[in-house]
PDB file of N, CA and C in Angstrom:
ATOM      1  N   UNK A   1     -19.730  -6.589  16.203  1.00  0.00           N
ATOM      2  CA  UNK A   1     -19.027  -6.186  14.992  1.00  0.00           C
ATOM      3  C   UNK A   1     -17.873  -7.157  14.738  1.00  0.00           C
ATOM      4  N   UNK A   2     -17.697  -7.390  13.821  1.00  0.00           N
ATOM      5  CA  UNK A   2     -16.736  -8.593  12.816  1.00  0.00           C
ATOM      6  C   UNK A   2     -15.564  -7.619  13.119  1.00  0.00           C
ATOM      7  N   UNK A   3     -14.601  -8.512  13.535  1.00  0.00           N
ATOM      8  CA  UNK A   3     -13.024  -7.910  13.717  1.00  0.00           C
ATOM      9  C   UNK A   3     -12.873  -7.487  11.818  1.00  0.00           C
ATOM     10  N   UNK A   4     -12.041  -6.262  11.751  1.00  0.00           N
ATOM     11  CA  UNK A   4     -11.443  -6.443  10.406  1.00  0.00           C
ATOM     12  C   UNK A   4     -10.209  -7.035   9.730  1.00  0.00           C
ATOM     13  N   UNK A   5     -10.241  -7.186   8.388  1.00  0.00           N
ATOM     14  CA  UNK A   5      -9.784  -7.748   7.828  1.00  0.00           C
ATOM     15  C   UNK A   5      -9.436  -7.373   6.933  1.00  0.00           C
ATOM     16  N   UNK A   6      -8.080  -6.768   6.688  1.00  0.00           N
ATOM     17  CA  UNK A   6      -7.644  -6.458   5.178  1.00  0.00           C
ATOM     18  C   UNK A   6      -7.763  -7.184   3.817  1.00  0.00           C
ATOM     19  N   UNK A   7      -8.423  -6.277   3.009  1.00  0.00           N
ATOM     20  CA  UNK A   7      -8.448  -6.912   1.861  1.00  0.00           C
ATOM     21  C   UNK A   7      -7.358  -7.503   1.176  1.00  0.00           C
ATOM     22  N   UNK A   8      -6.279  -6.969   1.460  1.00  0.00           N
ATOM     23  CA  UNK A   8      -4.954  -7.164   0.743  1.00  0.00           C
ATOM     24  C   UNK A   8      -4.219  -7.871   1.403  1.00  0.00           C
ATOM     25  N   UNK A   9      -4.677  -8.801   2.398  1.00  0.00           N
ATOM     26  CA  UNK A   9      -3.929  -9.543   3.356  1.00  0.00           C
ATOM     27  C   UNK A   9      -3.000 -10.791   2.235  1.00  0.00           C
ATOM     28  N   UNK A  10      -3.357 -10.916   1.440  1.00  0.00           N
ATOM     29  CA  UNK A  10      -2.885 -12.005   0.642  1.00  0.00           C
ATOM     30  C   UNK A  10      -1.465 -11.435  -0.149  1.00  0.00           C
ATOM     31  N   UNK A  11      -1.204 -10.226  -0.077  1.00  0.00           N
ATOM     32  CA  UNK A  11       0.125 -10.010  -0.698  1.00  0.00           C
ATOM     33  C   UNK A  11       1.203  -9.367   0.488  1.00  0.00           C
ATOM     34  N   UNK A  12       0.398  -9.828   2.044  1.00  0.00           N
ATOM     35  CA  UNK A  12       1.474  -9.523   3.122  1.00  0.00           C
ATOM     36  C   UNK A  12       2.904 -10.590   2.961  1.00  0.00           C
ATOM     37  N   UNK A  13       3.762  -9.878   3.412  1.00  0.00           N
ATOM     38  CA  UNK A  13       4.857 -11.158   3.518  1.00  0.00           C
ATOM     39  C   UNK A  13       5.669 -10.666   4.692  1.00  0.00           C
ATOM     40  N   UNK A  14       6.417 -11.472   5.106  1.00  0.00           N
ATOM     41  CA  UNK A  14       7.314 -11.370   6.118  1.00  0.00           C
ATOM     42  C   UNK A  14       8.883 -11.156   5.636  1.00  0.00           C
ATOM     43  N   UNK A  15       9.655 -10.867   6.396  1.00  0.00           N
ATOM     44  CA  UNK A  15      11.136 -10.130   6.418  1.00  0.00           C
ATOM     45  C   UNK A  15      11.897 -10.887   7.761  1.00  0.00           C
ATOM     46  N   UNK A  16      12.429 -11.761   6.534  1.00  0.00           N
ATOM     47  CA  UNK A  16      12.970 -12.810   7.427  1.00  0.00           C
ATOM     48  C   UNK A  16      14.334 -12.362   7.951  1.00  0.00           C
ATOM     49  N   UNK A  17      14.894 -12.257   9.242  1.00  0.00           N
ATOM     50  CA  UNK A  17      16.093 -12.858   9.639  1.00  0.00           C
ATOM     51  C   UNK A  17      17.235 -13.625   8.915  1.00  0.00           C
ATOM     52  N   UNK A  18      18.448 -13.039   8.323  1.00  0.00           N
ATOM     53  CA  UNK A  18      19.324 -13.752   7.787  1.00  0.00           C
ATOM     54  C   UNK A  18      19.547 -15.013   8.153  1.00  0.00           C
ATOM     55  N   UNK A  19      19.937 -16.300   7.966  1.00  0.00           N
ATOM     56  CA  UNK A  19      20.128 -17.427   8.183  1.00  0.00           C
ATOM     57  C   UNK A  19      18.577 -18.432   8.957  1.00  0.00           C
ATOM     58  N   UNK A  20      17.891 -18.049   8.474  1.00  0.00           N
ATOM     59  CA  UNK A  20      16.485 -18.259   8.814  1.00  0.00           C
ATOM     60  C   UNK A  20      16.009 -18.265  11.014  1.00  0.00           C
ATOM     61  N   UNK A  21      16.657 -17.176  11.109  1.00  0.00           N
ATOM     62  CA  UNK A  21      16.408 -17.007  12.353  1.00  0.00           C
ATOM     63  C   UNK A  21      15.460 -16.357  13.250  1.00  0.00           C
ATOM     64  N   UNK A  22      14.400 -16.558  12.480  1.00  0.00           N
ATOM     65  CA  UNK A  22      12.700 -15.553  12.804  1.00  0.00           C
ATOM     66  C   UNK A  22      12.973 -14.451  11.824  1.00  0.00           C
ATOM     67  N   UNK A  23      11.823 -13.832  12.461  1.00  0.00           N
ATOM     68  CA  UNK A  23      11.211 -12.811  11.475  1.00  0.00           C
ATOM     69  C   UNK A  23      11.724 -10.828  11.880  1.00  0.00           C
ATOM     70  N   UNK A  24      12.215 -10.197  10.869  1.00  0.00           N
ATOM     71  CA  UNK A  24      12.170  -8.810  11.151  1.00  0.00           C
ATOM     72  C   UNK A  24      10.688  -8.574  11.263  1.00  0.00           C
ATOM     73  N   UNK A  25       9.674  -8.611  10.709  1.00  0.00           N
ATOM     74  CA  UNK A  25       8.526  -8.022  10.593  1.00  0.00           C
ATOM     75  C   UNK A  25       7.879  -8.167   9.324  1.00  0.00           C
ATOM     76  N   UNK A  26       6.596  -7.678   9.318  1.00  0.00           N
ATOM     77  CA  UNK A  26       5.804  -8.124   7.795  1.00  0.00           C
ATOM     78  C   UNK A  26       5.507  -6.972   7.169  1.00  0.00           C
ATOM     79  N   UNK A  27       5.665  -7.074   5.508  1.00  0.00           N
ATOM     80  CA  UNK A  27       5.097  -5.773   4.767  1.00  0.00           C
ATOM     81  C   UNK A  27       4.302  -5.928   4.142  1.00  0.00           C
ATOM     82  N   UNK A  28       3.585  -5.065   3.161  1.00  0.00           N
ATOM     83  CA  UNK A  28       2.758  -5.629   1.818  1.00  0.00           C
ATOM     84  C   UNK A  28       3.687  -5.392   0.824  1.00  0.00           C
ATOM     85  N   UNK A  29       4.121  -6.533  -0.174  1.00  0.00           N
ATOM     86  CA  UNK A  29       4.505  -6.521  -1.406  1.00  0.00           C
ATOM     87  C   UNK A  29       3.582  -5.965  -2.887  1.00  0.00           C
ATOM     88  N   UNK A  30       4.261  -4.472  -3.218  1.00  0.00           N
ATOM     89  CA  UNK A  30       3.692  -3.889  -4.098  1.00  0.00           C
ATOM     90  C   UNK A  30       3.526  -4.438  -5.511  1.00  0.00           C
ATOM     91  N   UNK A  31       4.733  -5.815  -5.863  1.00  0.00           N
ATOM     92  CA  UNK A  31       5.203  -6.114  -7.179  1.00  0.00           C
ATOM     93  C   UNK A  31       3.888  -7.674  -6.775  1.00  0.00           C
ATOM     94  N   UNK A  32       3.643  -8.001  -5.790  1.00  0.00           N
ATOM     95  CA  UNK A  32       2.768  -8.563  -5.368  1.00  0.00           C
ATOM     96  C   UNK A  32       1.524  -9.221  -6.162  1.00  0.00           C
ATOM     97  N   UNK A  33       1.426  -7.782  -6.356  1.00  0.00           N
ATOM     98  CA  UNK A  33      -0.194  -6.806  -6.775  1.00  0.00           C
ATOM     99  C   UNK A  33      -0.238  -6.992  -7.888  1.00  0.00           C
ATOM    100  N   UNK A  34       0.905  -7.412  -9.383  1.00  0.00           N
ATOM    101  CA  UNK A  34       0.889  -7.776 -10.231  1.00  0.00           C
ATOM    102  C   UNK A  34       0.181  -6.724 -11.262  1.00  0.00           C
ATOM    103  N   UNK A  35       0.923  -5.484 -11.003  1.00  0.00           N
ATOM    104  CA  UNK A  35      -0.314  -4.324 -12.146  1.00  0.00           C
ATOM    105  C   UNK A  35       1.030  -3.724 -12.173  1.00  0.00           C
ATOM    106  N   UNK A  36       0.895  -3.608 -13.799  1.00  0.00           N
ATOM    107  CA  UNK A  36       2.241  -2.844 -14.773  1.00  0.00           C
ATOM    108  C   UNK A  36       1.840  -1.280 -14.239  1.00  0.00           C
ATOM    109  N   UNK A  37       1.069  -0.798 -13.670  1.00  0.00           N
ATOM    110  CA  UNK A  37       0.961   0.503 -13.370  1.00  0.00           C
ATOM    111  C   UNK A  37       2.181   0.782 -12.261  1.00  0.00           C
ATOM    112  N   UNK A  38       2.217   0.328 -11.396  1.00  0.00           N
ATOM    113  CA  UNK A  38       2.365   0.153 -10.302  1.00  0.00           C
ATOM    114  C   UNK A  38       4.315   0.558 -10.821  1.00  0.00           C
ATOM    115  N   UNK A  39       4.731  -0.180 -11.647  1.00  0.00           N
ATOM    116  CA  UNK A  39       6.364   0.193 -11.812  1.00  0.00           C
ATOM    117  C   UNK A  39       6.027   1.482 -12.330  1.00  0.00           C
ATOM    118  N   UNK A  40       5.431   1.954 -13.243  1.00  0.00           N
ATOM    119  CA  UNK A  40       5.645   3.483 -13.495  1.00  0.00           C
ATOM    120  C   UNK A  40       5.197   4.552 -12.506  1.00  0.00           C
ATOM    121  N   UNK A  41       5.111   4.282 -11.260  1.00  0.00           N
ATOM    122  CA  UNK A  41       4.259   5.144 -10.539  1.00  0.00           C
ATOM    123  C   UNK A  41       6.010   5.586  -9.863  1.00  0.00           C
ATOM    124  N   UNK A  42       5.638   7.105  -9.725  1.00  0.00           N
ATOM    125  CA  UNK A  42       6.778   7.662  -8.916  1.00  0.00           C
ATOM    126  C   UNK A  42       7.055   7.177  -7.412  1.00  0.00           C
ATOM    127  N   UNK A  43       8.189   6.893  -7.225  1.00  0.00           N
ATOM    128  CA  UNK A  43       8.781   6.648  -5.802  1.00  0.00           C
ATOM    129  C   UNK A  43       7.517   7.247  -4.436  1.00  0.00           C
ATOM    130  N   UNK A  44       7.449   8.589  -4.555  1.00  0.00           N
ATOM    131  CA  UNK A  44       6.556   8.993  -3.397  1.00  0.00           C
ATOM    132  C   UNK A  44       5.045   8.405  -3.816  1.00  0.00           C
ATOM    133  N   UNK A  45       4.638   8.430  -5.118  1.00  0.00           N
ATOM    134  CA  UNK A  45       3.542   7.957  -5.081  1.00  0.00           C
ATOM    135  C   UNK A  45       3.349   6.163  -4.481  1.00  0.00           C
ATOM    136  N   UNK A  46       4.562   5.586  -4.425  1.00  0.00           N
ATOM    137  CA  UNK A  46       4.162   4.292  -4.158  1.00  0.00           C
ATOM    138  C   UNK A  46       4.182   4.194  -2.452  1.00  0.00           C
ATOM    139  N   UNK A  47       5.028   5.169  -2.108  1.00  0.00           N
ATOM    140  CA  UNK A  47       5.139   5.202  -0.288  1.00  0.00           C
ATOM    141  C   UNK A  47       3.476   5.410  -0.413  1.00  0.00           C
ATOM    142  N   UNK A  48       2.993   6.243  -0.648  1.00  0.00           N
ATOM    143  CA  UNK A  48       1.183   6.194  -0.592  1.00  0.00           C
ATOM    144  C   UNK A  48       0.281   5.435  -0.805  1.00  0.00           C
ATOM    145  N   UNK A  49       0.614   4.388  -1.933  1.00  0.00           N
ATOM    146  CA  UNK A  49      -0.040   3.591  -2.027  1.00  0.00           C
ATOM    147  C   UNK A  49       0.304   2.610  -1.034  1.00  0.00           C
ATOM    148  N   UNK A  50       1.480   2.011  -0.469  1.00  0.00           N
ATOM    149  CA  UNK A  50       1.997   1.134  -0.029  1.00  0.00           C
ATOM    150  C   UNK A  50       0.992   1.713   1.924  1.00  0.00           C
ATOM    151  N   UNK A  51       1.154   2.464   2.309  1.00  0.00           N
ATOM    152  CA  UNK A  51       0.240   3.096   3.466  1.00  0.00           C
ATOM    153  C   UNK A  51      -1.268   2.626   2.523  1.00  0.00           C
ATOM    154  N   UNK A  52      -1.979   3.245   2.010  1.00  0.00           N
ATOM    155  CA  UNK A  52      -2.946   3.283   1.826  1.00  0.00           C
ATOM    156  C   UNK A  52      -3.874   1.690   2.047  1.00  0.00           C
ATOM    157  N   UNK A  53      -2.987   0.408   1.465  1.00  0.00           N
ATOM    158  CA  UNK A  53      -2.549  -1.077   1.530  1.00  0.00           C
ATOM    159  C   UNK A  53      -2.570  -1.097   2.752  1.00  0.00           C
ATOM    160  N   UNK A  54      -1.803  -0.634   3.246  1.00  0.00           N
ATOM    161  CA  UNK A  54      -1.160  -0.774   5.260  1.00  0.00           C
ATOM    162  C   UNK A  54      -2.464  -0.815   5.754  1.00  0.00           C
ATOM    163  N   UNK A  55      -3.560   0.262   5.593  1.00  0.00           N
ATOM    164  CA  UNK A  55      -4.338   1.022   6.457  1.00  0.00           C
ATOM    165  C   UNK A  55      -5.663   0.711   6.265  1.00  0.00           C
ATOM    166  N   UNK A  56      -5.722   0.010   5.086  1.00  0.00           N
ATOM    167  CA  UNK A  56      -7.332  -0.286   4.197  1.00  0.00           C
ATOM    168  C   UNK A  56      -8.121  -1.004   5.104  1.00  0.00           C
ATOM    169  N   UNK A  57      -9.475  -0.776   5.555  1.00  0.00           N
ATOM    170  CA  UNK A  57      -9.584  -1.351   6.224  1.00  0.00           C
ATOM    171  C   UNK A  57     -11.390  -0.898   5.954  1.00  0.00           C
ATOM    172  N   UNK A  58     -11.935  -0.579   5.017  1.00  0.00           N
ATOM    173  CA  UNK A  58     -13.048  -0.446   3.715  1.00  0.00           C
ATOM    174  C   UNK A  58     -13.603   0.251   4.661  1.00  0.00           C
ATOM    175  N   UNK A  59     -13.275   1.515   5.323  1.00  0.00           N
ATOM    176  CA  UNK A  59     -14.090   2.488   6.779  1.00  0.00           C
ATOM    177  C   UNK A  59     -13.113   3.740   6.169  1.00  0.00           C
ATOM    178  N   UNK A  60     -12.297   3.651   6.960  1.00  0.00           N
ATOM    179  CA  UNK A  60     -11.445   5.211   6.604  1.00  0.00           C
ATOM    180  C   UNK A  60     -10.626   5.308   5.502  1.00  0.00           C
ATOM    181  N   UNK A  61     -10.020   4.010   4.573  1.00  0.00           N
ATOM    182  CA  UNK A  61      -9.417   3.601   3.644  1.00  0.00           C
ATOM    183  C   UNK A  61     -10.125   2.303   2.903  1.00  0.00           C
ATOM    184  N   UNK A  62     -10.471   2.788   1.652  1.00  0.00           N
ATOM    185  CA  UNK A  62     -11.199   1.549   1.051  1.00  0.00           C
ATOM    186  C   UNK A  62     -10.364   1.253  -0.269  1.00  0.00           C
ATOM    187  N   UNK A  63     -10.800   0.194  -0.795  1.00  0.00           N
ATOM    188  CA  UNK A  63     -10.198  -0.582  -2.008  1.00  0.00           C
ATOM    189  C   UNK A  63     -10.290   0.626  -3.077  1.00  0.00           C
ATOM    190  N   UNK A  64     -11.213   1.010  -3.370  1.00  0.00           N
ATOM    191  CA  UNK A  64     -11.218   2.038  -4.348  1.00  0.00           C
ATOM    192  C   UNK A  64     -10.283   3.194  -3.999  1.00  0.00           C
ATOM    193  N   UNK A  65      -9.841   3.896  -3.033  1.00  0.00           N
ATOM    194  CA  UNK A  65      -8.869   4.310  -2.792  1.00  0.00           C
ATOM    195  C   UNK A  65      -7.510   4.370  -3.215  1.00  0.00           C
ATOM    196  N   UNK A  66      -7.594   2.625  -3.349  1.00  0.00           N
ATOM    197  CA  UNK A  66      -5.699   2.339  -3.352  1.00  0.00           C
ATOM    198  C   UNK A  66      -6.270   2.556  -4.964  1.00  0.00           C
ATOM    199  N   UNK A  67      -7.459   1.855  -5.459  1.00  0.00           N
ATOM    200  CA  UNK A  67      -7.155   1.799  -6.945  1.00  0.00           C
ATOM    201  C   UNK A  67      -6.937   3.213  -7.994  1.00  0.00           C
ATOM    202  N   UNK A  68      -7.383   4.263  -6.744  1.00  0.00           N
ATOM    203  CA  UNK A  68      -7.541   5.431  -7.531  1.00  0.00           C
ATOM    204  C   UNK A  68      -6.060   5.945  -7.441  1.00  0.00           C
ATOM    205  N   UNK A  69      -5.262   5.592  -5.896  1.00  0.00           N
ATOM    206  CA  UNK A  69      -3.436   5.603  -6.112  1.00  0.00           C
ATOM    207  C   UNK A  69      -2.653   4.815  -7.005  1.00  0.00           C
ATOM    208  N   UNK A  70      -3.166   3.765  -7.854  1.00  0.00           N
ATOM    209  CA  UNK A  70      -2.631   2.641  -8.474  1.00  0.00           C
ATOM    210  C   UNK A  70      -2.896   3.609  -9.768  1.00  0.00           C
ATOM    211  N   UNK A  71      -3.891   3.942  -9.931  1.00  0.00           N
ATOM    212  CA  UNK A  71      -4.540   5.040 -11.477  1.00  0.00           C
ATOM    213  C   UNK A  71      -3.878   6.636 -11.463  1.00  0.00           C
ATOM    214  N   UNK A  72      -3.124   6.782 -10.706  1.00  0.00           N
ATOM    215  CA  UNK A  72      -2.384   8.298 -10.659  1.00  0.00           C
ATOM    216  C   UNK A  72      -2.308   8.491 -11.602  1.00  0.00           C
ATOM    217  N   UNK A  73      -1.866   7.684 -12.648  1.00  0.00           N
ATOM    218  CA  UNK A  73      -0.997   8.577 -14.347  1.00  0.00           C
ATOM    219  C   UNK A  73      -2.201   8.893 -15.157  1.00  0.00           C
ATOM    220  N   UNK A  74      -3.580   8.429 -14.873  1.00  0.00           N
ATOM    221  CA  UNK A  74      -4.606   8.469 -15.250  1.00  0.00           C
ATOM    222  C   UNK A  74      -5.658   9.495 -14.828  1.00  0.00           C
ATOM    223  N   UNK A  75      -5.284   9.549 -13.720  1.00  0.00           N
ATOM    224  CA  UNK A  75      -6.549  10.647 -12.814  1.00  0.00           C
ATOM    225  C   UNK A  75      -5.356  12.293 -12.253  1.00  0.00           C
ATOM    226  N   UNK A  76      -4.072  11.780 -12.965  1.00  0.00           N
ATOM    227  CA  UNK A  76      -3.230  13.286 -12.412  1.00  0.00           C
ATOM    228  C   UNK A  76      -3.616  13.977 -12.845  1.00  0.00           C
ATOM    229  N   UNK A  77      -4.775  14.471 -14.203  1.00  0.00           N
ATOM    230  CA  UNK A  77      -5.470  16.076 -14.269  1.00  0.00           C
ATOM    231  C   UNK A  77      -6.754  16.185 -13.596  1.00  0.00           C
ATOM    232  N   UNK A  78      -7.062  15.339 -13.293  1.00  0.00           N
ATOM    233  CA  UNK A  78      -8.338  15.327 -12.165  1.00  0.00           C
ATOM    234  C   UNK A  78      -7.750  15.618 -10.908  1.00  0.00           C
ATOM    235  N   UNK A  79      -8.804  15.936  -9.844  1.00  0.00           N
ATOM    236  CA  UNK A  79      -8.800  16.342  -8.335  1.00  0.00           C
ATOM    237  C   UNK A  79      -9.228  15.160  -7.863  1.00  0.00           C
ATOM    238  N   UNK A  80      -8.644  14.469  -7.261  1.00  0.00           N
ATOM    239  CA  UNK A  80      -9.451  12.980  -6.542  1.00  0.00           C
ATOM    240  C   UNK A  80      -8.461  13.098  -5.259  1.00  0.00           C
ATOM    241  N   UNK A  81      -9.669  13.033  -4.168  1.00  0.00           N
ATOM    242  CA  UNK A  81      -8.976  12.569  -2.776  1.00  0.00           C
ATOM    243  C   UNK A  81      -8.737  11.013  -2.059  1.00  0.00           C
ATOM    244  N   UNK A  82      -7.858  11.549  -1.743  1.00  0.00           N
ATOM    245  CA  UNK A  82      -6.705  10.023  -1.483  1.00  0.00           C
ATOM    246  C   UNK A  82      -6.516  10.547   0.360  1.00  0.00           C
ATOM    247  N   UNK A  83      -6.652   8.932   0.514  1.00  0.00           N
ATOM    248  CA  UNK A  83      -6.643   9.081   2.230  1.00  0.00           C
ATOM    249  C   UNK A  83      -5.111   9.068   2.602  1.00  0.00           C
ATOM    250  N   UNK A  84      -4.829   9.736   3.342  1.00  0.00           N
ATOM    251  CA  UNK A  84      -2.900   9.942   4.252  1.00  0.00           C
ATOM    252  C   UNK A  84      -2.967  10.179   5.608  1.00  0.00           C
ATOM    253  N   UNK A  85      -2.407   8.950   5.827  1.00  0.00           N
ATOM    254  CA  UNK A  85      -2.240   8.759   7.466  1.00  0.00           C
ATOM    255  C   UNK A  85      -0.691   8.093   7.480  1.00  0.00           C
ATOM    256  N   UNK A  86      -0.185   9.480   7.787  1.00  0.00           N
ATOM    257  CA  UNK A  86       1.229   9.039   8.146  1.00  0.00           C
ATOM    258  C   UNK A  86       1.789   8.214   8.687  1.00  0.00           C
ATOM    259  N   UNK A  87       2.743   7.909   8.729  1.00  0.00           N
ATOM    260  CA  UNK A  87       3.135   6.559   9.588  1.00  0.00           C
ATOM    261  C   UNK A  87       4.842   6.596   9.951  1.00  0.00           C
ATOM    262  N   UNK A  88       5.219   6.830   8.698  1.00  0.00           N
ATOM    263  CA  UNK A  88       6.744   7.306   8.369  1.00  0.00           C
ATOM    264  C   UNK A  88       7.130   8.568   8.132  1.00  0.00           C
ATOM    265  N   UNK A  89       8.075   8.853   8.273  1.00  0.00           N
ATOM    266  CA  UNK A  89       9.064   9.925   7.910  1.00  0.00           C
ATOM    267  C   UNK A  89      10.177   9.862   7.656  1.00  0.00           C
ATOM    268  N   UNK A  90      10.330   9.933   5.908  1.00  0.00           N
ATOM    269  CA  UNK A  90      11.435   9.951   5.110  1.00  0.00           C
ATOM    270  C   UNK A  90      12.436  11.255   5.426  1.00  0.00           C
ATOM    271  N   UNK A  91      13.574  11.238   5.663  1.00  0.00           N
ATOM    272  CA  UNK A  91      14.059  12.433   4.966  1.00  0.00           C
ATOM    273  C   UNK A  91      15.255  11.952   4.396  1.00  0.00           C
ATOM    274  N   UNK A  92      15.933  13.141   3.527  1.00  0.00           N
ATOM    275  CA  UNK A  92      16.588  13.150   2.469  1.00  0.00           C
ATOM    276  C   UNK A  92      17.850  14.542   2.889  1.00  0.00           C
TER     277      UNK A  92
END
């Protein structure tokens, strides 16, 4: 079996260290992704999409997935399941 490979590997970036001193770690950039949907989507809806990106891996999380989290304002009177695998915990 072929190691996997995120589809979305191309809008990973890294989190550089002030004064260019290595790296904090890498994220996926949502503004990246270049879809005007994506700014109107509510705060929690983008923590979901932004996991969903994290996790895709076209088995337990597939491309159509994120696109159906990217289409929220579109599919919010429909029932469509969306994959959540926690990772974080916000609180407020």
């Amino acid at each position: 079996m072929e190691p996997f490979e995120n589809p979305f590997k191309s809008i990973l970036k890294t989190l550089e260290k002030p004064g260019g001193a290595g790296e904090f770690g890498k994220y996926y950039s949502l503004p990246s992704l270049n879809d005007p949907r994506i700014d109107r989507l509510p705060y929690s809806i983008r923590i979901l999409l932004e996991s969903a990106i994290r996790n895709c891996d076209e088995f337990q999380v597939k491309s159509k997935d994120v696109e159906k989290i990217i289409d929220w304002e579109n599919t919010s009177p429909k029932q469509v399941e969306i994959p959540f695998k926690p990772a974080r915990v916000l609180l407020q």
